[in-house]
Protein backbone atom coordinates (compact mmCIF):
# COMPACT_ATOMS: atom_id res chain seq x y z
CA UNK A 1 170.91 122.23 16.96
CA UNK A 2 174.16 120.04 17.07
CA UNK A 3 177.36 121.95 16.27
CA UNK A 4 180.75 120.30 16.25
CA UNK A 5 183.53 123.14 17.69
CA UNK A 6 186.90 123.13 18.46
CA UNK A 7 186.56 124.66 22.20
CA UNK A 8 189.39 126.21 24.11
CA UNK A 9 189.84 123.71 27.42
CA UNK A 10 191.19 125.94 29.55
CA UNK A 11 188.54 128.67 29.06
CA UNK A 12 185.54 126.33 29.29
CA UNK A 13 187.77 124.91 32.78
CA UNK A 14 187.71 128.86 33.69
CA UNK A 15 183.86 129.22 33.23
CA UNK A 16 183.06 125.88 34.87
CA UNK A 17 185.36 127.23 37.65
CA UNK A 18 183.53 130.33 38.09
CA UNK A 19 179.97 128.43 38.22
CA UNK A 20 180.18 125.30 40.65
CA UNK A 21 177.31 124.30 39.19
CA UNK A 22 178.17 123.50 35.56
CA UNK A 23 178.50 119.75 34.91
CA UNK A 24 178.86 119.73 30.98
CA UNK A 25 181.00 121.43 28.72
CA UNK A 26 177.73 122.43 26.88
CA UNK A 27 176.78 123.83 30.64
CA UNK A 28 179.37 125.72 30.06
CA UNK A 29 179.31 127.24 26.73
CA UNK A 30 175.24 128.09 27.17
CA UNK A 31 176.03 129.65 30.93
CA UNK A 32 179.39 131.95 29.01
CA UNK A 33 176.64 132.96 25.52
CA UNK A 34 173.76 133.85 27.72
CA UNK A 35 176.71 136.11 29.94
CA UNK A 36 177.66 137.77 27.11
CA UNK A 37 174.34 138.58 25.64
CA UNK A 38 172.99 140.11 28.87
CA UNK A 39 176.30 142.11 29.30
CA UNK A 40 175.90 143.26 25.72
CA UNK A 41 172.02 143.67 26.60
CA UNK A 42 173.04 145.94 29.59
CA UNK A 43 175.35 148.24 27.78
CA UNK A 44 173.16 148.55 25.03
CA UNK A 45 170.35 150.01 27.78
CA UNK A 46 173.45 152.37 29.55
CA UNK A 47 173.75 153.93 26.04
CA UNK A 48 170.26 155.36 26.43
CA UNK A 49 171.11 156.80 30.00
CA UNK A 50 170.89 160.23 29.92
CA UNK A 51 168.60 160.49 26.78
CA UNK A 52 165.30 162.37 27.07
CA UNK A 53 163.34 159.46 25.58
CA UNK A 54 159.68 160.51 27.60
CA UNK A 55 157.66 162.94 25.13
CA UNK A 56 157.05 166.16 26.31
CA UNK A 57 153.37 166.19 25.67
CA UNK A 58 153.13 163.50 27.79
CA UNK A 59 150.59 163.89 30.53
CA UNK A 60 151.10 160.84 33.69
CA UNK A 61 148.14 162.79 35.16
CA UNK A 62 145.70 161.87 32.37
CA UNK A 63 146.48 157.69 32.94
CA UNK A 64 145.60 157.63 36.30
């Protein structure tokens, strides 16, 4: 899908800095989304640390 933004230079020049690899401003802007939705990912999943999500009734034994 082709989106016409105003982008921030100096923050796509800080993400291209921080990945060597990144040729393209759209580089870029993919590599920084997909960063933030796995760090949002990951502290969604820390939330649940410390939760007693395994049922009680559950037997491991049984699946073998």
């Amino acid at each position: 899908m082709r989106t016409n933004i105003d982008l921030d230079d100096r923050l796509i020049e800080k993400v291209m800095a921080i990945n060597p690899n990144l040729r393209t401003k759209k580089d870029a802007v993919n590599f920084a989304l997909l960063d933030y939705v796995q760090a949002r990912e990951t502290e969604s999943l820390l939330d649940l640390m410390g939760q007693d999500l395994v049922d009680p009734g559950y037997d491991h034994k049984a699946a073998r």
